[in-house]
Structure formats: C-alpha cells, structure tokens
C-alpha atoms as a PDB file:
ATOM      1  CA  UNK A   1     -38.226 -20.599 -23.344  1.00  0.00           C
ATOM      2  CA  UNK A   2     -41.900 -20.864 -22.435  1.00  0.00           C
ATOM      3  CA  UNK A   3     -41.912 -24.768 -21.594  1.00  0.00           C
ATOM      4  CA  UNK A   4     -39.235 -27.363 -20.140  1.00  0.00           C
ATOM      5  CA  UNK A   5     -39.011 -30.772 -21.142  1.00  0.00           C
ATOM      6  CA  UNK A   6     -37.770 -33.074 -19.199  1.00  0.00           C
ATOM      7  CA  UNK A   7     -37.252 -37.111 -19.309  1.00  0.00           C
ATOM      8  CA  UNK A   8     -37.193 -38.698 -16.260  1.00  0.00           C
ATOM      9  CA  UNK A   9     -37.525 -42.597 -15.331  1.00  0.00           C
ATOM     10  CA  UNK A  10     -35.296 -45.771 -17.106  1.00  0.00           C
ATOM     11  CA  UNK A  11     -38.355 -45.497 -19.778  1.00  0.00           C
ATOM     12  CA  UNK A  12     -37.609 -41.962 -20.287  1.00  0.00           C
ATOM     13  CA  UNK A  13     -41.437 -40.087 -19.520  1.00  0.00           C
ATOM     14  CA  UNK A  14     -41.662 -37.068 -21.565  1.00  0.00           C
ATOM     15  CA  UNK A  15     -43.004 -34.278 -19.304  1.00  0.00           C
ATOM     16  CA  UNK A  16     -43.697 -30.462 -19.815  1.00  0.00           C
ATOM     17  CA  UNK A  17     -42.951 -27.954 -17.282  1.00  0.00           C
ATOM     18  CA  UNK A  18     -43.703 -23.996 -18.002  1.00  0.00           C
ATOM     19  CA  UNK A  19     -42.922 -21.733 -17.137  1.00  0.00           C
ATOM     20  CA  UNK A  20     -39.220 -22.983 -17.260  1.00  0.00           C
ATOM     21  CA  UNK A  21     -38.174 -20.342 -15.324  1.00  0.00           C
ATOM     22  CA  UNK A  22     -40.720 -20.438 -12.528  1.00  0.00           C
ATOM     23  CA  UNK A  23     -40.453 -18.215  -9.106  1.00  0.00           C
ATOM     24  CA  UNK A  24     -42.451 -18.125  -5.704  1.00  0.00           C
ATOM     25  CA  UNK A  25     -46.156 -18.319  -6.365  1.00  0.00           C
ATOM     26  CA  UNK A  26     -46.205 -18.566 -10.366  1.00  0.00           C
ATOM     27  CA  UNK A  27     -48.858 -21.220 -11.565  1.00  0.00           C
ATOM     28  CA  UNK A  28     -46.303 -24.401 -12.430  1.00  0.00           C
ATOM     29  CA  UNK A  29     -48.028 -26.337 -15.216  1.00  0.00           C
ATOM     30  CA  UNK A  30     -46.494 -30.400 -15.094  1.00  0.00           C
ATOM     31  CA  UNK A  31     -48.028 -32.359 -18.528  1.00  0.00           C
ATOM     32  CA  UNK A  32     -47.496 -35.859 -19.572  1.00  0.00           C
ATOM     33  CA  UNK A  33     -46.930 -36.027 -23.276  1.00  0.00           C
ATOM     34  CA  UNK A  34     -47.605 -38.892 -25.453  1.00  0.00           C
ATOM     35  CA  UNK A  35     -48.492 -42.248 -24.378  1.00  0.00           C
ATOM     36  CA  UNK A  36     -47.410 -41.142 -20.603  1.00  0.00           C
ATOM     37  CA  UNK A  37     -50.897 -39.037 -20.611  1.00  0.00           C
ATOM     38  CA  UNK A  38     -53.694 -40.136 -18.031  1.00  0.00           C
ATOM     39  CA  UNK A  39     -55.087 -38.403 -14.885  1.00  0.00           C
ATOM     40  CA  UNK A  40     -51.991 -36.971 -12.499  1.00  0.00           C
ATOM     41  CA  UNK A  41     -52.132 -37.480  -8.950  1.00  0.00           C
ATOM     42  CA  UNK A  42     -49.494 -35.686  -7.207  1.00  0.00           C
ATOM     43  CA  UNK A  43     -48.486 -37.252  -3.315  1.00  0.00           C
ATOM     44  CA  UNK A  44     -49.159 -35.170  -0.557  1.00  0.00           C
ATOM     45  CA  UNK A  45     -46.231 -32.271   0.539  1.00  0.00           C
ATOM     46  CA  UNK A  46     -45.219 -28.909   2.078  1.00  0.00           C
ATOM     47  CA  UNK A  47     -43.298 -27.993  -0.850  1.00  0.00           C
ATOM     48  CA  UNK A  48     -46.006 -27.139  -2.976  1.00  0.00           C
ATOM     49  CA  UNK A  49     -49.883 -27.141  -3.161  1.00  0.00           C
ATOM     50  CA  UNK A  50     -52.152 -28.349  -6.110  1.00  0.00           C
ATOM     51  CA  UNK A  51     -54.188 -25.174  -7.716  1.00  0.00           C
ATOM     52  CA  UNK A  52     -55.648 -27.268 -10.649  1.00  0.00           C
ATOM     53  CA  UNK A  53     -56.242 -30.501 -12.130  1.00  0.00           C
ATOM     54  CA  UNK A  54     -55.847 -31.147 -16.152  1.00  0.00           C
ATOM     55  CA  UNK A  55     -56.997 -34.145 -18.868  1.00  0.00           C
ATOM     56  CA  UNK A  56     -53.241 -34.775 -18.188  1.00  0.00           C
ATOM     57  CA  UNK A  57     -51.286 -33.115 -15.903  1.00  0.00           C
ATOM     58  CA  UNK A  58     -51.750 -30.740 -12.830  1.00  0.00           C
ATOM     59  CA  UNK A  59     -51.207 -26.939 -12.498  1.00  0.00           C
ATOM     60  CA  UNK A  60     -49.180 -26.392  -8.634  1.00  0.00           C
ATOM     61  CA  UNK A  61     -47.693 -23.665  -7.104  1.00  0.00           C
ATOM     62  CA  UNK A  62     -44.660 -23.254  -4.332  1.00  0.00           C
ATOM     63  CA  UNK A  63     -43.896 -20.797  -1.595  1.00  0.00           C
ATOM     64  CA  UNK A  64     -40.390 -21.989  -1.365  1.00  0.00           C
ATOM     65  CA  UNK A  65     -37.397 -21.254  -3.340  1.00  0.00           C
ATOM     66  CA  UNK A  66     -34.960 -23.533  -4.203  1.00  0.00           C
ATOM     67  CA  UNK A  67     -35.782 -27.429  -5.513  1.00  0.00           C
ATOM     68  CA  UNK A  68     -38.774 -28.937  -4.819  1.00  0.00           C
ATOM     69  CA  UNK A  69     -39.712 -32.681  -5.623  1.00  0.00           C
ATOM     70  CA  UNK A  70     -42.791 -34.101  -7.289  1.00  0.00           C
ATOM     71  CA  UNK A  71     -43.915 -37.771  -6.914  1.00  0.00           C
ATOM     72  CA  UNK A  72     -47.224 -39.126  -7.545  1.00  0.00           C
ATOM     73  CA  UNK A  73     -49.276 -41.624  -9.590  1.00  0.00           C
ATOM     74  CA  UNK A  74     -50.605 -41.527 -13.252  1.00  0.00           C
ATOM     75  CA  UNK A  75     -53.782 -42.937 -14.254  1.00  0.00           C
ATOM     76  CA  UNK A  76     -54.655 -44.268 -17.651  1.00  0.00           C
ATOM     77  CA  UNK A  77     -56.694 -46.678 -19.907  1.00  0.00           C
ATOM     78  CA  UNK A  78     -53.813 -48.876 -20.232  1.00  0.00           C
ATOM     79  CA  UNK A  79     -52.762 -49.630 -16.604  1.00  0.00           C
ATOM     80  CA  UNK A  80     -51.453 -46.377 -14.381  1.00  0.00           C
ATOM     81  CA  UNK A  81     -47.960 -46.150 -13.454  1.00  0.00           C
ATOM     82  CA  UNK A  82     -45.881 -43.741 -10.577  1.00  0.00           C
ATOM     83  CA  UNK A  83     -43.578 -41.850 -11.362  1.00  0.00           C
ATOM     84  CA  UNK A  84     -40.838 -39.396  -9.373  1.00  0.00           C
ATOM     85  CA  UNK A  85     -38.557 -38.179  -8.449  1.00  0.00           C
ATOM     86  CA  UNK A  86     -39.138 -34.893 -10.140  1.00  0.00           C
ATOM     87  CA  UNK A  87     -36.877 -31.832  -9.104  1.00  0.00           C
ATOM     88  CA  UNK A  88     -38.048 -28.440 -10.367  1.00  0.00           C
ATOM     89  CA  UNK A  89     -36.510 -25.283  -9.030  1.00  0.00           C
ATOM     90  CA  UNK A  90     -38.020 -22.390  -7.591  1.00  0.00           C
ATOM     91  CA  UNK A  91     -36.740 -18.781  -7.822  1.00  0.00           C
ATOM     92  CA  UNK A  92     -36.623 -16.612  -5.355  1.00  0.00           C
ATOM     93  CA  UNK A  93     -38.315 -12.649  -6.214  1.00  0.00           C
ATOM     94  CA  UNK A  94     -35.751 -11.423  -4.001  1.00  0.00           C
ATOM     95  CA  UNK A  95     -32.281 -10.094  -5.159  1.00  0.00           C
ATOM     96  CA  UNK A  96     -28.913 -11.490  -4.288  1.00  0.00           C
ATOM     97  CA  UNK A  97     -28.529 -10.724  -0.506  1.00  0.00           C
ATOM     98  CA  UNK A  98     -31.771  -8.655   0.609  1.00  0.00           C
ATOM     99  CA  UNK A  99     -31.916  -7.932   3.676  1.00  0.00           C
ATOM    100  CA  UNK A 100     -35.571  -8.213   3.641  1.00  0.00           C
ATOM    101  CA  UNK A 101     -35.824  -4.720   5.858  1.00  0.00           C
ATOM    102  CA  UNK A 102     -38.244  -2.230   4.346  1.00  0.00           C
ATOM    103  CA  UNK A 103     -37.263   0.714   2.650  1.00  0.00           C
ATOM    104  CA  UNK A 104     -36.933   4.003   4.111  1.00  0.00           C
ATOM    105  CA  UNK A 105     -40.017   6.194   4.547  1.00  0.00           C
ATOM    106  CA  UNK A 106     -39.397   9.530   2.971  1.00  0.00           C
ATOM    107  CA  UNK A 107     -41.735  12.261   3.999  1.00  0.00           C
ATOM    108  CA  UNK A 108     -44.011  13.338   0.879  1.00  0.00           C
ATOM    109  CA  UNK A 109     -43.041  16.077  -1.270  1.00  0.00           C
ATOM    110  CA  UNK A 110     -45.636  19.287  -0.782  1.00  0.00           C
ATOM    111  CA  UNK A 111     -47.056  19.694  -4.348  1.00  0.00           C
ATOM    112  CA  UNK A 112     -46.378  23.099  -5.740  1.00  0.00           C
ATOM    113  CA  UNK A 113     -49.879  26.051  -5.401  1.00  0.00           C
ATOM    114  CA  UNK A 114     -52.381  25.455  -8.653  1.00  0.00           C
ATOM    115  CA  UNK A 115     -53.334  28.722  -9.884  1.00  0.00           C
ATOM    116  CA  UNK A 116     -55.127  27.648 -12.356  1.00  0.00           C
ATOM    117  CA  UNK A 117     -57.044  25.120 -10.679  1.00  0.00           C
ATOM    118  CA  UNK A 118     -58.380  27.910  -7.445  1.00  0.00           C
ATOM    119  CA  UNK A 119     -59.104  30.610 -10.370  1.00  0.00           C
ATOM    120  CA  UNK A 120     -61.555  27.900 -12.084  1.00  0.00           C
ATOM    121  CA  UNK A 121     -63.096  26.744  -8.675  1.00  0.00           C
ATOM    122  CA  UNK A 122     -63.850  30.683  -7.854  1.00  0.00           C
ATOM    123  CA  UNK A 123     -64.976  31.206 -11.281  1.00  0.00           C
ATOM    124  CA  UNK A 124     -67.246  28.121 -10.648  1.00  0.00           C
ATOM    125  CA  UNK A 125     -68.371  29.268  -7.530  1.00  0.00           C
ATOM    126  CA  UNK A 126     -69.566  32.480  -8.766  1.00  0.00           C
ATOM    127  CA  UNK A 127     -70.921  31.434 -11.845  1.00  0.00           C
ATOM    128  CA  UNK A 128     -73.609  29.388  -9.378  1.00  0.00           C
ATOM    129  CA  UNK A 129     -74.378  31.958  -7.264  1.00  0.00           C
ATOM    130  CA  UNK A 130     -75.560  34.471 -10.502  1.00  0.00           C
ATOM    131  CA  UNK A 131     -77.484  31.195 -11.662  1.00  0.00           C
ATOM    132  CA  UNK A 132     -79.280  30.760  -7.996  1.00  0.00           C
ATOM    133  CA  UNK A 133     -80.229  34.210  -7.884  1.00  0.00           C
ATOM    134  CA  UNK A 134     -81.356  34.442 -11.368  1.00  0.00           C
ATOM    135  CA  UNK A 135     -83.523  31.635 -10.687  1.00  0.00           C
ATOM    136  CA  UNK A 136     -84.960  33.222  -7.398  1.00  0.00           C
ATOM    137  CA  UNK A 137     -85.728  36.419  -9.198  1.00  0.00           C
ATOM    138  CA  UNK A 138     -87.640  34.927 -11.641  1.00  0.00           C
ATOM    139  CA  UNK A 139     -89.596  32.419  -9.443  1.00  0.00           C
ATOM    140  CA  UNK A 140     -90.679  35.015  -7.345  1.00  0.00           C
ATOM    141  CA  UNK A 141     -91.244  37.376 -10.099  1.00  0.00           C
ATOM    142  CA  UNK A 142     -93.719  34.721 -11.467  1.00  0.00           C
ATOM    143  CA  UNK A 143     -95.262  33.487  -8.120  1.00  0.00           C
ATOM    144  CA  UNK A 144     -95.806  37.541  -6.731  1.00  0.00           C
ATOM    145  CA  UNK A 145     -98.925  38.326  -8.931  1.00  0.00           C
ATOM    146  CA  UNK A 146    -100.521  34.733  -8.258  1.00  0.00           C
ATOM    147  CA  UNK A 147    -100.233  35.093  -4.575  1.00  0.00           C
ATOM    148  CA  UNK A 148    -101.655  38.486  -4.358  1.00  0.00           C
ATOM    149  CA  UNK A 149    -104.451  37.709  -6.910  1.00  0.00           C
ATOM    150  CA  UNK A 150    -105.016  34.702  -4.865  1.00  0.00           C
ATOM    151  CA  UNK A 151    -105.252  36.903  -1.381  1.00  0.00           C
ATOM    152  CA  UNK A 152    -107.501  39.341  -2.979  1.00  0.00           C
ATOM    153  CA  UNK A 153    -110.506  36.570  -3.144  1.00  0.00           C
ATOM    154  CA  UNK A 154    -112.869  36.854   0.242  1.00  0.00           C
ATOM    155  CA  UNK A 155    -112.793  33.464   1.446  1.00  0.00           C
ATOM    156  CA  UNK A 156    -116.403  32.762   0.990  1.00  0.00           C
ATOM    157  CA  UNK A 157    -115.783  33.118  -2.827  1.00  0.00           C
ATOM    158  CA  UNK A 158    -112.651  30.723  -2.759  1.00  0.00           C
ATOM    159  CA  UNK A 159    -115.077  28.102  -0.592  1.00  0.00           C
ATOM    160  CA  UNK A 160    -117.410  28.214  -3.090  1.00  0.00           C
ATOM    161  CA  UNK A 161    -115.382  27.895  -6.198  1.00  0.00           C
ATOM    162  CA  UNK A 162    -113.581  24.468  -4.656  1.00  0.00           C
ATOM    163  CA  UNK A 163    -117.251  23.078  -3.439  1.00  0.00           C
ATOM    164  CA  UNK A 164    -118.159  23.706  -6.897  1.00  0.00           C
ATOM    165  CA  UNK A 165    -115.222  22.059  -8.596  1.00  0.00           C
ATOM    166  CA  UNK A 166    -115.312  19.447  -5.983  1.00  0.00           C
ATOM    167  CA  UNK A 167    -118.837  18.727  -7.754  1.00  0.00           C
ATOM    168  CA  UNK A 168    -116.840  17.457 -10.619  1.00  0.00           C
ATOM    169  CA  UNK A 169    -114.967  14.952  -8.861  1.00  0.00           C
ATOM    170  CA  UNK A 170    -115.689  11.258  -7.928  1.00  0.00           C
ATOM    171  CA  UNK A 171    -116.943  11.029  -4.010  1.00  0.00           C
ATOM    172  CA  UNK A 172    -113.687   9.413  -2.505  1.00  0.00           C
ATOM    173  CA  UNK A 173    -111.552  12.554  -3.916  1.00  0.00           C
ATOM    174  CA  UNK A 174    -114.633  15.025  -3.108  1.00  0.00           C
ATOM    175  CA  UNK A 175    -114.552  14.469   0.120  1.00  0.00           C
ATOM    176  CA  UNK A 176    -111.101  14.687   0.692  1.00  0.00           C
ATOM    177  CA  UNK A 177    -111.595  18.676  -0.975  1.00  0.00           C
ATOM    178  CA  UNK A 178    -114.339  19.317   0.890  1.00  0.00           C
ATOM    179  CA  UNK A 179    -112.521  19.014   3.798  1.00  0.00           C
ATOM    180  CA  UNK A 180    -109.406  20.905   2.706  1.00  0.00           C
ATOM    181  CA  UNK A 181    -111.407  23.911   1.681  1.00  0.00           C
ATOM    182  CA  UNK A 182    -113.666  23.864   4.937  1.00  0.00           C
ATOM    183  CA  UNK A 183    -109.999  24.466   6.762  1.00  0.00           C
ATOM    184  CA  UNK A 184    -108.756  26.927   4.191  1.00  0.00           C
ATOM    185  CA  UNK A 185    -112.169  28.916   4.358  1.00  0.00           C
ATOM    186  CA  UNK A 186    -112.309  28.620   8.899  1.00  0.00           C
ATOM    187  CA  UNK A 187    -108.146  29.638   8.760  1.00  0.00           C
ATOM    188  CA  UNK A 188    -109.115  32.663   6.652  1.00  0.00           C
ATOM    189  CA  UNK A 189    -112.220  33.661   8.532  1.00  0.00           C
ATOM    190  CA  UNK A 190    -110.566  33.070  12.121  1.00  0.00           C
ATOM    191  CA  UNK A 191    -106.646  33.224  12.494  1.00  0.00           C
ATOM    192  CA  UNK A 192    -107.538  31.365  15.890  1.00  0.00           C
ATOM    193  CA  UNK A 193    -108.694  28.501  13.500  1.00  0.00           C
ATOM    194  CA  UNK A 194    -105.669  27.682  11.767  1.00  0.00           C
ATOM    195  CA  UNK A 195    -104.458  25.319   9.739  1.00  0.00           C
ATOM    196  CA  UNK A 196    -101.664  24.350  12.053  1.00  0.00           C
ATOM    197  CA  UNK A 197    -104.346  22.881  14.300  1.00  0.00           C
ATOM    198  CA  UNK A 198    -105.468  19.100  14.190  1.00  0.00           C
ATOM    199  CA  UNK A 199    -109.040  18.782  13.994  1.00  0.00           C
ATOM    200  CA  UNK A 200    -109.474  17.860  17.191  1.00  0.00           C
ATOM    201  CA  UNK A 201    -108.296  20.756  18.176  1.00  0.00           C
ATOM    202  CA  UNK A 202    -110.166  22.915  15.306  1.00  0.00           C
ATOM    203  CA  UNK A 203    -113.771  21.692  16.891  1.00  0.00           C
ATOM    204  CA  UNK A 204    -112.398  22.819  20.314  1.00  0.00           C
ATOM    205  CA  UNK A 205    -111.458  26.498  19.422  1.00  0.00           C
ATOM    206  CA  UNK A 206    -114.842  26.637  17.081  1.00  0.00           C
ATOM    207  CA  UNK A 207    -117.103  25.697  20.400  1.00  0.00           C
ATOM    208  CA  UNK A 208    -115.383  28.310  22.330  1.00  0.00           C
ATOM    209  CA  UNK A 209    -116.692  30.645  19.991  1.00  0.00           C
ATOM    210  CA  UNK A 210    -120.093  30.023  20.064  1.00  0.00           C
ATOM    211  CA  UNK A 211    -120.824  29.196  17.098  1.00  0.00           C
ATOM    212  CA  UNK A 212    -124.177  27.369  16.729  1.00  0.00           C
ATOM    213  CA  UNK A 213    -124.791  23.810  16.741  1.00  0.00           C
ATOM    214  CA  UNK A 214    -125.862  23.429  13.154  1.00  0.00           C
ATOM    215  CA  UNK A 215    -122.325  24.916  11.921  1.00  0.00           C
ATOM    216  CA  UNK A 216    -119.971  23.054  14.675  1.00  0.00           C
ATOM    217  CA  UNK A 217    -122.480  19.762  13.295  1.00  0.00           C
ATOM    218  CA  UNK A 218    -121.466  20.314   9.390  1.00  0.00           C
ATOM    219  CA  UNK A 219    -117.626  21.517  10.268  1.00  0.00           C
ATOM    220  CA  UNK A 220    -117.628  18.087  12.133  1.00  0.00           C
ATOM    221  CA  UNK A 221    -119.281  16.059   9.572  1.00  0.00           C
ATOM    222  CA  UNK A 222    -116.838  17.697   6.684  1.00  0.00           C
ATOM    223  CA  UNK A 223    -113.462  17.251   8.526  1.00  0.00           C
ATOM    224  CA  UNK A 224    -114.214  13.738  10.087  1.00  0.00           C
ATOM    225  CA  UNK A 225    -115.444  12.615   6.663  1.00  0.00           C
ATOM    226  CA  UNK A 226    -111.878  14.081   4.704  1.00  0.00           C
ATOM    227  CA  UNK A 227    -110.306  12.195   7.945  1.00  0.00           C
ATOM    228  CA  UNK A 228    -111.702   9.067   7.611  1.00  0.00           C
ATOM    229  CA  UNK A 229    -111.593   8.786   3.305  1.00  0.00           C
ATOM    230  CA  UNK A 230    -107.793  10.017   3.719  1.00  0.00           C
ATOM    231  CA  UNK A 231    -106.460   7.945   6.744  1.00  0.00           C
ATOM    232  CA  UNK A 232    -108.690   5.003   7.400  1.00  0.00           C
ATOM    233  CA  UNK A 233    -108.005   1.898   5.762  1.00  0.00           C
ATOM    234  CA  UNK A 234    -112.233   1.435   5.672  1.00  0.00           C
ATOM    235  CA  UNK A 235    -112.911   4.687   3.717  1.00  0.00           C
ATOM    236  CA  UNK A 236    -115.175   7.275   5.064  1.00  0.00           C
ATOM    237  CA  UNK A 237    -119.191   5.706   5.430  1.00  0.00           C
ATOM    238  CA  UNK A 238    -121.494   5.857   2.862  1.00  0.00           C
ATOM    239  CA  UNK A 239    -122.493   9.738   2.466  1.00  0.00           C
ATOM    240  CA  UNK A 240    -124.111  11.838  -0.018  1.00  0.00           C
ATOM    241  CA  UNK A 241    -121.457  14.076  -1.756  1.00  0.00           C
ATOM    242  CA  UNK A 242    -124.019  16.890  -2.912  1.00  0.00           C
ATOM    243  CA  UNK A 243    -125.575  16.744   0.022  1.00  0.00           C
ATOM    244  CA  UNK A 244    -122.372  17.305   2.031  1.00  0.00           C
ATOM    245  CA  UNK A 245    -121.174  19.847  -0.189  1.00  0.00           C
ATOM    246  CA  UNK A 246    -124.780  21.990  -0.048  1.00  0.00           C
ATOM    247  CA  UNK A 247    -124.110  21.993   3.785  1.00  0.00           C
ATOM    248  CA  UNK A 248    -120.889  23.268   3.728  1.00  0.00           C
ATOM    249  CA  UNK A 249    -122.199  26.019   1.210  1.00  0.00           C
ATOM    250  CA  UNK A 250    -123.667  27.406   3.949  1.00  0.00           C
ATOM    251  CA  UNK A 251    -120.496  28.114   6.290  1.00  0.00           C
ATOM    252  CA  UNK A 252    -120.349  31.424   3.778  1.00  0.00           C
ATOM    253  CA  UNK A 253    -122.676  32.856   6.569  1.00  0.00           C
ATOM    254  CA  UNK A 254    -118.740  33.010   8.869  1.00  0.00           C
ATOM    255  CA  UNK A 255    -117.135  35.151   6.393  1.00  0.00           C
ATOM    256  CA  UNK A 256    -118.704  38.567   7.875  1.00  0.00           C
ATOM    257  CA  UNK A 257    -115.807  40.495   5.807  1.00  0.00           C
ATOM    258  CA  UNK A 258    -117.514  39.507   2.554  1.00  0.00           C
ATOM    259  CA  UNK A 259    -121.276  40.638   3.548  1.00  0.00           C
ATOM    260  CA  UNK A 260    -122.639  37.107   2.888  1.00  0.00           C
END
C-alpha cells in the first residue's frame, strides 16, 4: 500500500499520507484531497522538518522513530481552516534489539596469485621494448646519412646557401636567418665560438682573436639585428636586408678550411 488515507477532524478531512509505511529519513508526502485542498502550513517542531512545499500539501521528513504529530493551518479560496492533531508513525531501520555496536572487523582475505594476469603484463612489457627499439633503429637509420651529408658541407658553402634562401624571405624572418647562420657558420669555423655562447659573449671571444674591425662590425650588426627582430617588442630598426646579407657574404673569408 503506496498511500494512507486518513480522516481526521468532526468534519472528517480526507488526507493522503505515502509512503504508508514510512521509516527514519524517507520523504513523507501529507495531501489534502477534495475540497480540504489549499496551501499547507505545517507549525513549527523537533519531530520533523519541512523538505518541500506542494499546490496542496507538504513533503516532511523525521529523524525520530515512533509517532510524531502534525498541526498546522490550511489556506484556501474559501476561508483557511487548522487542522491537527495528526499522528503518523515512524519506523525505525534498526532491528528488534540492536545493540547499535559495530560489527566486527575481519582482516581481508589475501586474493589468490594471477597467473594469467603477470604472464600478460610481461608479455606487454616486452612487446614495448621490441617496438622502442624498432623505432630507434629506424630513426637513426634514416637520420645517419642526413647528418653525415650535412657535416660533409665546408661551412662557407652552408653560409651561403641560407644567405641565399634567406633572399627569399620577407625582412622580419630574414633577419632572424641571417643571424642563425652567422652563428652556425662562426661555431663551425671556431669551436671557441660556439653556439652555447650568448652573443655577448660571442663578440668577446671574436675580439680576442683579432679579427679585424670590419668583420667584428658585420658579426655585430647580424646578431644584434636577429636579437632585436626576435626579442624586442619594437622589432629590429629599419635595415636593408640585401645589404645585410651581401655583408655577411663576406665572413666566407673565416672559413680557411674551404680555401675561400
């Protein structure tokens, strides 16, 4: 029985209850049928709490077993009206004498060895590390002839090719190549001038070398100009790109390995 129906008062106010049944903490649902229905206002207690309010009715809920009473007011069109004593009873979740002690910890069972499970996980395991290492053979089967081909230009030639495909470019991304090859080309001439080195740094080890003043002034103007197009938030000033990269042509003259 989902719903109880009870009549209450001398005039006999038809009201729904469900669940019938109801125990600590269930949602109680208390409707005025019929010409009883208006807007439920239920008086103030510690037996219960209000959870919900409906067209005609309210939905409550107790934390205490055992009776509880319900009084309260009933607002409608035709004049309100108050109503109670109402008794509903609460059940208890609790069986018939618990003595509300916790139950006995029992240590956990150990689960049995899985077989199975470790023979997949090596499997697995194994399985990766053919894939890894077929992977690193074949990257650095692929990468071995580029690098060598790559080490076999003279560094003057390698300059040259990037000022020439820096020609190609637009002047903000020019200028950032120029300057990338001008420290490729001086860490290939010069271990010394490495590209480890900031290029503060760079200008310091190339003075110490003597180099002339027409070299150290285009090295300068090439790095400071990548610098400035790369980090500052101004750009590097106006400059000439083809007449920046016909300058730097002329560093060739360091790579003494290559006869230029």
């Amino acid at each position: 029985m989902s719903a109880l129906l009870l009549l209450f008062l001398a005039a006999g106010i038809p009201v729904h209850v469900s669940p019938a049944a109801a125990t600590v903490g269930d949602p109680i649902r208390v409707v005025f049928a019929g010409d009883a229905a208006g807007t439920v206002t239920l008086d103030p207690s510690e037996e219960y709490e209000v959870v919900d309010h409906l067209p005609d009715g309210v939905v409550i809920r107790s934390f205490k077993p055992g009776p509880i009473t319900l009084s309260g007011t009933v607002a409608r069109a035709g004049g309100g009206y108050r109503f109670g004593p109402l008794e509903l009873e609460i059940h208890s979740i609790l069986g018939e004498n618990d003595s509300l002690e916790p139950a006995p910890l029992r240590p956990p069972k150990s689960l049995p060895p899985n077989r199975v499970a470790w023979g997949a996980i090596g499997i697995a395991g194994l399985v990766a590390a053919l894939l890894w290492y077929a992977v690193a053979r074949a990257s650095a089967a692929t990468a071995a002839p580029v690098m060598r081909k790559t080490a076999a230009r003279p560094p003057s030639v390698e300059l040259l090719g990037a000022l020439d495909a820096a020609q190609s470019m637009d002047r903000a991304a020019a200028l950032i190549a120029v300057g990338a090859a001008t420290r490729r080309f001086l860490a290939r001439v010069e271990p010394s001038w490495s590209l480890d080195r900031t290029s503060k740094e760079l200008k310091v080890e190339l003075s110490n070398h003597g180099l002339d003043g027409e070299t150290l002034t285009t090295v300068d103007l090439a790095l400071m100009e990548a610098d400035l197009e790369k980090f500052s938030p101004w750009g590097a000033p106006e400059i000439d790109r083809d007449e920046l990269i016909a300058r730097v042509r002329k560093l060739v003259s360091l790579d003494r390995g290559a006869g230029a």
